[in-house]
N, C-alpha and C. Protein backbone atom coordinates (compact mmCIF):
# COMPACT_ATOMS: atom_id res chain seq x y z
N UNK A 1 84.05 74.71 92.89
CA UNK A 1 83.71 73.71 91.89
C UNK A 1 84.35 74.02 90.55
N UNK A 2 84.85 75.70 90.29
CA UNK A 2 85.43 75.34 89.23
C UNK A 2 86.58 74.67 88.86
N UNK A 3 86.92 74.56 89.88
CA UNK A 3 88.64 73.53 89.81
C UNK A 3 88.16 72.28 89.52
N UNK A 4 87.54 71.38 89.46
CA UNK A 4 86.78 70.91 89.16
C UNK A 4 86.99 70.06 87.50
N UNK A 5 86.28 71.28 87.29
CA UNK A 5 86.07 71.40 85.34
C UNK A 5 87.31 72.01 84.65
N UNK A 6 88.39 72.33 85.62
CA UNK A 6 89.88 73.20 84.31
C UNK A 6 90.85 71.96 84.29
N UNK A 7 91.41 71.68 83.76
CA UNK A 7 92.62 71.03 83.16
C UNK A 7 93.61 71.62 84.14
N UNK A 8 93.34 71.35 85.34
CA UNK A 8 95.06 72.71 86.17
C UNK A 8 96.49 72.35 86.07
N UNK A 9 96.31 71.02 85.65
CA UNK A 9 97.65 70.45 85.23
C UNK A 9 98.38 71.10 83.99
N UNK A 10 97.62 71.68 83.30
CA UNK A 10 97.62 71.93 82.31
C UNK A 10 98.47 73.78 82.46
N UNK A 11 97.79 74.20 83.20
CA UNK A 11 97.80 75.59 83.51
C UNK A 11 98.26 75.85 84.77
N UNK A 12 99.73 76.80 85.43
CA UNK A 12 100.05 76.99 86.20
C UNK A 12 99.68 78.07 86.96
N UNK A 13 98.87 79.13 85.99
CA UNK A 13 97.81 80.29 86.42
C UNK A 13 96.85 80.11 85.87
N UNK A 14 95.70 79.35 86.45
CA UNK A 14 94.52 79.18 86.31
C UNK A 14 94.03 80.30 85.41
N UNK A 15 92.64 80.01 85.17
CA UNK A 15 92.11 81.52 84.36
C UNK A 15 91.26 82.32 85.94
N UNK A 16 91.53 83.59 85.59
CA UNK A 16 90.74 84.34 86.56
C UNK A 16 88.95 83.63 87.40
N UNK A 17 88.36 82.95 86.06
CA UNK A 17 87.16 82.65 86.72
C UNK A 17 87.43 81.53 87.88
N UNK A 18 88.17 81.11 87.59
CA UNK A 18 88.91 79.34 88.79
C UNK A 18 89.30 79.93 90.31
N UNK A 19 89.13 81.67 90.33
CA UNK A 19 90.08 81.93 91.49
C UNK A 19 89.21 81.90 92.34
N UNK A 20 89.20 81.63 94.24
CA UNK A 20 88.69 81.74 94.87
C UNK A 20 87.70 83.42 94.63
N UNK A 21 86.37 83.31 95.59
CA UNK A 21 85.28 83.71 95.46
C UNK A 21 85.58 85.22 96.13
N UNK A 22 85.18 86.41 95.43
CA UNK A 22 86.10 87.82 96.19
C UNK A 22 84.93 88.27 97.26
N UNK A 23 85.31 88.38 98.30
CA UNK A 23 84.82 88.72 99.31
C UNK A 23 84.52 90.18 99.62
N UNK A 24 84.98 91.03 98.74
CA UNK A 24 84.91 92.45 99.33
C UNK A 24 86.60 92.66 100.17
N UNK A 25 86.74 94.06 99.86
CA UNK A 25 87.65 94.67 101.04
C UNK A 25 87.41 94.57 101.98
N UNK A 26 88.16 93.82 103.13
CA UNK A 26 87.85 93.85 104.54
C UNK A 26 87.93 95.65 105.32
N UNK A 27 87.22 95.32 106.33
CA UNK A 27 86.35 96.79 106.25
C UNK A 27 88.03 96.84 107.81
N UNK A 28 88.09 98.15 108.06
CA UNK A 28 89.76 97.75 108.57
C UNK A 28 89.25 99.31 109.74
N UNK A 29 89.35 99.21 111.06
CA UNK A 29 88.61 100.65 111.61
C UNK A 29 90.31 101.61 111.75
N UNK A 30 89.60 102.57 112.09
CA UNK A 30 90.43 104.01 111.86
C UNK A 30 92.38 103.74 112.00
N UNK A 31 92.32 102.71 113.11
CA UNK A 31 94.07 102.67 113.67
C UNK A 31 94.76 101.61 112.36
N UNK A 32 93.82 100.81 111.53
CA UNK A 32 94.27 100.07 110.29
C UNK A 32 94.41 98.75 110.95
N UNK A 33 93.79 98.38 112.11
CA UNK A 33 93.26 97.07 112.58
C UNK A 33 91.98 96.48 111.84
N UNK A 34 91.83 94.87 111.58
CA UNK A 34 90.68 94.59 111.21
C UNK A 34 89.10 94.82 111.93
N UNK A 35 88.22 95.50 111.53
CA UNK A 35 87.09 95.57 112.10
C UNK A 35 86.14 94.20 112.74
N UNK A 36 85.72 94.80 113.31
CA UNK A 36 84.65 93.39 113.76
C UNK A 36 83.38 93.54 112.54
N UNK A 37 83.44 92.51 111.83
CA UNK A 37 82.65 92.08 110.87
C UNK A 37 81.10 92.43 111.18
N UNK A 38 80.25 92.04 112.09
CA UNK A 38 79.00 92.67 112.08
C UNK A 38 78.65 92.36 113.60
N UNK A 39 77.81 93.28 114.42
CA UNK A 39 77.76 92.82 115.82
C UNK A 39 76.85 91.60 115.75
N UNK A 40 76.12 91.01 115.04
CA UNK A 40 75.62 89.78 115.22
C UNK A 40 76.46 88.39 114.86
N UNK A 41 77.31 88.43 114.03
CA UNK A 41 78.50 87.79 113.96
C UNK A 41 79.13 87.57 115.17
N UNK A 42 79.72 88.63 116.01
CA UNK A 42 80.12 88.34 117.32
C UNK A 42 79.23 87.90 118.49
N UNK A 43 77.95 87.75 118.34
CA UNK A 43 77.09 87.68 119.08
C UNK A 43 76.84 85.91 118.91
N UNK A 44 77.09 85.38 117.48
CA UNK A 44 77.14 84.12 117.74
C UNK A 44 78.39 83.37 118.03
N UNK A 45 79.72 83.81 118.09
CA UNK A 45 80.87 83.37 118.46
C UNK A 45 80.54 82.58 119.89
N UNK A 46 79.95 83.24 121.16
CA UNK A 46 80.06 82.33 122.34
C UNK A 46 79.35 80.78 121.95
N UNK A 47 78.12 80.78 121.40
CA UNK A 47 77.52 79.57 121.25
C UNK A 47 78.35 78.93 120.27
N UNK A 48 78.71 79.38 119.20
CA UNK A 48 79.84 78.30 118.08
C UNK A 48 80.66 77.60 119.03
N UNK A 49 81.21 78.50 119.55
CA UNK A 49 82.71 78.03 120.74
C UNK A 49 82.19 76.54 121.83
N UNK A 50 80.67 77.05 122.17
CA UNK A 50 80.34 75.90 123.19
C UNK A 50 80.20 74.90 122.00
N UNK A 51 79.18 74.96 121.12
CA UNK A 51 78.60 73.90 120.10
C UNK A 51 79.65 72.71 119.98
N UNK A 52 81.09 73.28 119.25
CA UNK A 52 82.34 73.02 118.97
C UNK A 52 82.94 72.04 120.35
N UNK A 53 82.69 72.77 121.17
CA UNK A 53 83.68 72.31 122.48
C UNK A 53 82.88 70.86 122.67
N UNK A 54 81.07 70.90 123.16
CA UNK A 54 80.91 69.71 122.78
C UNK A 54 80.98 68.76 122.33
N UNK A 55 81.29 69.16 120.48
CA UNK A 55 80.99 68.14 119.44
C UNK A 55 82.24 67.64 119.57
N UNK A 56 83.64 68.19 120.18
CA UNK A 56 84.64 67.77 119.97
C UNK A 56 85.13 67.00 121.66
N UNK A 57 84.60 66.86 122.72
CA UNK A 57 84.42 66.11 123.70
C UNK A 57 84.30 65.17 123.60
N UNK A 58 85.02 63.82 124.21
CA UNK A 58 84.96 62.03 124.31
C UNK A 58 83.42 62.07 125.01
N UNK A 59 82.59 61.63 123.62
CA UNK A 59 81.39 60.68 124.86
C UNK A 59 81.69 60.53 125.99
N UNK A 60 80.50 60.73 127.02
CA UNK A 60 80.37 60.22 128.40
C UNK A 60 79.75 59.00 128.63
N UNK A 61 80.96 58.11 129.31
CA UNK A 61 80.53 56.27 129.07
C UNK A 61 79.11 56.10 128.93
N UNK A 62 78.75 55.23 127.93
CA UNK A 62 77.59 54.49 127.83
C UNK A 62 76.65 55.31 127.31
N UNK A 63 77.20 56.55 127.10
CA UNK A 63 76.29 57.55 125.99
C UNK A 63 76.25 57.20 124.84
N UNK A 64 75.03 57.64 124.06
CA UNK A 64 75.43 57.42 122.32
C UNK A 64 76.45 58.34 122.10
N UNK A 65 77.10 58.29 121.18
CA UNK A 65 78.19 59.35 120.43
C UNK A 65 76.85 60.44 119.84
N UNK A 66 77.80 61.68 120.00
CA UNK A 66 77.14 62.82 118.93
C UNK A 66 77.30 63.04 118.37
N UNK A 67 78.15 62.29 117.55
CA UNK A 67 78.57 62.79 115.97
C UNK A 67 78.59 61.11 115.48
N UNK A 68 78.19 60.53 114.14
CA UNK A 68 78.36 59.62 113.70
C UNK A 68 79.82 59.36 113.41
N UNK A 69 80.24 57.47 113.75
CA UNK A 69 81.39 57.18 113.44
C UNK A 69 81.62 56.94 112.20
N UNK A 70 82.15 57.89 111.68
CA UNK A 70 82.93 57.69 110.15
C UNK A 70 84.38 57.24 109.71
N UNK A 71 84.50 56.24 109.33
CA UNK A 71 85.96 55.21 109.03
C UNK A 71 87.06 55.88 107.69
N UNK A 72 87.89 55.69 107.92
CA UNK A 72 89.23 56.26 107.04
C UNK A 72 88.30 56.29 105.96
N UNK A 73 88.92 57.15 105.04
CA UNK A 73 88.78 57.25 103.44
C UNK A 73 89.95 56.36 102.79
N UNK A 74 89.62 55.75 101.80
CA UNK A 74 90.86 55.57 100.92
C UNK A 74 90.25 55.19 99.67
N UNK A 75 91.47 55.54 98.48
CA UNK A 75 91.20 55.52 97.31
C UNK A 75 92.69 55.27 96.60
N UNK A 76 92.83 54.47 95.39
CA UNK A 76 94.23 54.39 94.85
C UNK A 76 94.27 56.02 93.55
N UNK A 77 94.87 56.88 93.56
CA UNK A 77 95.03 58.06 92.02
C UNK A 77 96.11 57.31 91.04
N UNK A 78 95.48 57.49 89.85
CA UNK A 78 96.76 56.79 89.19
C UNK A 78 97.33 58.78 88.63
N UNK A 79 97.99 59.31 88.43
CA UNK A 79 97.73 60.50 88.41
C UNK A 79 98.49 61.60 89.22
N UNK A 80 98.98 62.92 88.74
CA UNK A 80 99.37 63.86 89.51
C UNK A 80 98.96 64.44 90.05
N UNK A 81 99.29 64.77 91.16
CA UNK A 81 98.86 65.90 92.59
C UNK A 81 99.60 67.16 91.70
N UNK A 82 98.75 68.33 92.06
CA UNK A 82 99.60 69.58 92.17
C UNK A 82 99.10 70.82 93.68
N UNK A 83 99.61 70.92 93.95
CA UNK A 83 99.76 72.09 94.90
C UNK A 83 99.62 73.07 94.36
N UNK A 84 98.63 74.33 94.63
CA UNK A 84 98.47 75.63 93.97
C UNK A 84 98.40 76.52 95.13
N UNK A 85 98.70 76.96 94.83
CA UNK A 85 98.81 78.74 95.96
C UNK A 85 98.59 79.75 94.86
N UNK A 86 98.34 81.01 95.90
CA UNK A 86 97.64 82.23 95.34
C UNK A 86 98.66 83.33 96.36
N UNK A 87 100.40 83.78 95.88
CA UNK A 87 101.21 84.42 96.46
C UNK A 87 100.24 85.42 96.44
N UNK A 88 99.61 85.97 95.48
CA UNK A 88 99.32 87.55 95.20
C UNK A 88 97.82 87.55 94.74
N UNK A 89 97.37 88.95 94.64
CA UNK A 89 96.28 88.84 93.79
C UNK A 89 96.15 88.80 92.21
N UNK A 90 95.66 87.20 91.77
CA UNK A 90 95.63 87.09 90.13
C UNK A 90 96.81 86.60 90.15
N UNK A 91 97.70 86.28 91.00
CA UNK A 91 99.10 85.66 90.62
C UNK A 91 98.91 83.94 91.23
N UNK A 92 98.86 82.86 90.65
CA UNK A 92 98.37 81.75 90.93
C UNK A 92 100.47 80.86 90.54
N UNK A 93 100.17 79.97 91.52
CA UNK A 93 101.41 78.90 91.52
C UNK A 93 101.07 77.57 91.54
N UNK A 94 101.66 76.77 91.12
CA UNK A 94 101.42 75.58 91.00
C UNK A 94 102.95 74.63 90.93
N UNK A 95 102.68 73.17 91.55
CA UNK A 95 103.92 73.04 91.94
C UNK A 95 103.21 71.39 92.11
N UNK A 96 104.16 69.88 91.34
CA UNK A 96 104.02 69.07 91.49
C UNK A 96 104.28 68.39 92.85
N UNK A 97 103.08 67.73 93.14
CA UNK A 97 103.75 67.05 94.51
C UNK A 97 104.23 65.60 94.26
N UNK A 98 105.88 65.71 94.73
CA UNK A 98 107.02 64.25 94.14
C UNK A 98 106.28 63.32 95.46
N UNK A 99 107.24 61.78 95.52
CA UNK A 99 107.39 61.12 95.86
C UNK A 99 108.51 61.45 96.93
N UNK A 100 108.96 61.36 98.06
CA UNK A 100 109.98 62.03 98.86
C UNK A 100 110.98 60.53 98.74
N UNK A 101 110.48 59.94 98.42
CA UNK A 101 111.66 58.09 98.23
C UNK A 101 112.24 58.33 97.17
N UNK A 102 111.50 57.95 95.67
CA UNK A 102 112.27 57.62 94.69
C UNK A 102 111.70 58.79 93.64
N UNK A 103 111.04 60.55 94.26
CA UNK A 103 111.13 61.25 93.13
C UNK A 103 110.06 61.17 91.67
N UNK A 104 108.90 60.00 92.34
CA UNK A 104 107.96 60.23 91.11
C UNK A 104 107.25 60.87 91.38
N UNK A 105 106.01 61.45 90.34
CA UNK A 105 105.03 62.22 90.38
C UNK A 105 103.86 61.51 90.15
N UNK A 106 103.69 60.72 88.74
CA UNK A 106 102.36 60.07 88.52
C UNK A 106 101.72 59.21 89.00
N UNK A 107 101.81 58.84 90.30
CA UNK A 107 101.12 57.74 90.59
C UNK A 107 101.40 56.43 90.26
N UNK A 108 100.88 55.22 90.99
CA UNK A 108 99.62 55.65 91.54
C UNK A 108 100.01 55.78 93.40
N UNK A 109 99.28 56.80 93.30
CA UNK A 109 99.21 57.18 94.85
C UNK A 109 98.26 56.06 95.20
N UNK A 110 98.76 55.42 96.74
CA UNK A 110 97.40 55.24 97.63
C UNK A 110 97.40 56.92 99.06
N UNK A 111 95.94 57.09 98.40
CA UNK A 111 95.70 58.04 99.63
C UNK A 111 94.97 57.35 100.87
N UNK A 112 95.33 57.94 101.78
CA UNK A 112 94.39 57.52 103.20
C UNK A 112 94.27 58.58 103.58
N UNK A 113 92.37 59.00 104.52
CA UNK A 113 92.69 59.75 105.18
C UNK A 113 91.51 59.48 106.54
N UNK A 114 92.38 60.10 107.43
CA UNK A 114 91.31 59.61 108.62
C UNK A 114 90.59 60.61 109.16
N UNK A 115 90.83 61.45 108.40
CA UNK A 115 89.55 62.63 108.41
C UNK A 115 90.48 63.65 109.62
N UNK A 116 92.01 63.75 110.16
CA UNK A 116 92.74 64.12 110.19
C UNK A 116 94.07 64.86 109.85
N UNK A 117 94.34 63.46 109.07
CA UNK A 117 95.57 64.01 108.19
C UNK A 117 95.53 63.08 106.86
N UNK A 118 95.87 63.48 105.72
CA UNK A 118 95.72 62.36 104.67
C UNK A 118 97.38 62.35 104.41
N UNK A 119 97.42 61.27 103.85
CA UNK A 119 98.30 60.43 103.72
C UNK A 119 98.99 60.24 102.48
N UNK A 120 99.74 60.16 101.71
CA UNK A 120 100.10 59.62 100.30
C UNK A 120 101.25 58.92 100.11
N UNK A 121 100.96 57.62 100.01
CA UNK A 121 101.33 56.73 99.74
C UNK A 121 102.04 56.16 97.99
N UNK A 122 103.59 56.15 98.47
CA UNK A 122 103.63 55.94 96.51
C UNK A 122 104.02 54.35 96.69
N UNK A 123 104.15 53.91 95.24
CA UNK A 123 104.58 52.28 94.57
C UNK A 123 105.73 51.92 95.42
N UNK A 124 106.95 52.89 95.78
CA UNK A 124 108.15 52.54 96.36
C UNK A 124 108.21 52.01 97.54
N UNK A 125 106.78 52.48 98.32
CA UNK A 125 106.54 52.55 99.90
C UNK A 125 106.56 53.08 100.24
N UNK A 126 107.15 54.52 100.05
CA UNK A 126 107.37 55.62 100.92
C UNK A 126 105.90 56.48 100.87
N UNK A 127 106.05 57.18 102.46
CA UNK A 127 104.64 57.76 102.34
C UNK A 127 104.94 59.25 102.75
N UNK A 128 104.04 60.10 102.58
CA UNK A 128 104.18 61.36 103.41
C UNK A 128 103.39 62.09 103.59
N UNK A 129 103.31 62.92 104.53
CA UNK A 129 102.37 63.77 105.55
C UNK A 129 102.63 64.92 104.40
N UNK A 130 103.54 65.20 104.56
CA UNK A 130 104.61 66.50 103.98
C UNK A 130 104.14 67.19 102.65
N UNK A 131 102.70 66.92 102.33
CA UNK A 131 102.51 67.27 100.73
C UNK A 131 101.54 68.74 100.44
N UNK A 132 101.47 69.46 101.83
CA UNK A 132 100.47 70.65 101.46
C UNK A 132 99.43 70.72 100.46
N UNK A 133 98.56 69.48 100.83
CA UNK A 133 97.49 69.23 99.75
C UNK A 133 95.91 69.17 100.82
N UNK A 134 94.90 70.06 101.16
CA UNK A 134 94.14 69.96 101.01
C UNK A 134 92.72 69.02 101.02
N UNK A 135 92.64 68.46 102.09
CA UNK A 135 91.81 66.94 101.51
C UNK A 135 90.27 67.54 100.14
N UNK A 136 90.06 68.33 100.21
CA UNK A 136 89.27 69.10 99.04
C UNK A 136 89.66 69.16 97.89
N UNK A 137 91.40 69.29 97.78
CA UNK A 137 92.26 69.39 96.52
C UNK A 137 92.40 68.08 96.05
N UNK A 138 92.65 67.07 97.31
CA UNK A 138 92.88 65.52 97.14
C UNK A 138 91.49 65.13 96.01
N UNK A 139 90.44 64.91 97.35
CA UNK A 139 88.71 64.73 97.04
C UNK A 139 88.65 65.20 94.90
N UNK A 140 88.82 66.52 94.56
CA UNK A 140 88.86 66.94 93.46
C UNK A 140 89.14 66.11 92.40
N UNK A 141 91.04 65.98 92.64
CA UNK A 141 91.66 65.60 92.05
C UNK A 141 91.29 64.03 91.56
N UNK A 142 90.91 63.49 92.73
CA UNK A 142 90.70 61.95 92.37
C UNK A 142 89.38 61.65 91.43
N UNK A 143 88.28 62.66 92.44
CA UNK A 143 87.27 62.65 91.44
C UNK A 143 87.23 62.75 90.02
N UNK A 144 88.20 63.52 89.84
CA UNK A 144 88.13 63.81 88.27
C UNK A 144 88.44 63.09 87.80
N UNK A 145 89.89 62.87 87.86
CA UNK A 145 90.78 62.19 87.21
C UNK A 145 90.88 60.68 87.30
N UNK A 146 89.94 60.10 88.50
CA UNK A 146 89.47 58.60 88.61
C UNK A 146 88.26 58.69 88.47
């Protein structure tokens, strides 16, 4: 949420408080392989795996669905996308996402998303998959800034 409240357009290295949440050193056993996190952790992996396998199964005809049907998102941004990565630790990047047609940045985007892949759509027509954005970064961005 603090991305949220910063100006990131503004700032290509966020301030330290904006950075993802520190987890601790991963605990790594003797050969410098990652450890298994806690034996009850692995103990719920088989049931996640079934839960999952279900929820993600085609209804069986004439069943109700188990998951509610939820329809595309869309929203117009008048506004810039940026792409941020974290190469290093405390080292933050940021990087405008263009138009791949005619090379703009500000909008207005139409976004779509079908809860798959989102979409961005510029004024020229041209659209693209191709934008390493996040539907959370999208969600953010629009919120704010619309």
């Amino acid at each position: 949420m603090a991305r949220a409240f910063l100006p990131w357009q503004a700032f290509p290295n966020p301030p330290v408080a904006a950075a993802a949440p520190a987890y601790g050193t991963p605990v790594r056993a003797a050969d410098g392989t990652a450890a298994v996190p806690t034996g009850a952790g692995e103990a719920l992996l088989p049931r996640l795996i079934g839960l999952f396998t279900v929820l993600a199964a085609p209804p069986v005809s004439g069943a109700v669905p188990r998951t509610p049907v939820i329809g595309p998102w869309r929203i117009v941004h008048e506004g810039r996308f940026r792409r941020h990565g974290r190469p290093a630790p405390g080292v933050w990047t940021a990087e405008t996402v263009r138009c791949p047609g005619c090379g703009a940045a500000d909008g207005p985007w139409r976004v779509t998303c079908d809860w798959r892949v989102v979409v961005l759509g510029c004024a020229c027509g041209a659209e693209t998959r191709e934008h390493g954005l996040a539907f959370s970064e999208i969600w953010l961005s629009s919120a704010v800034d619309g």
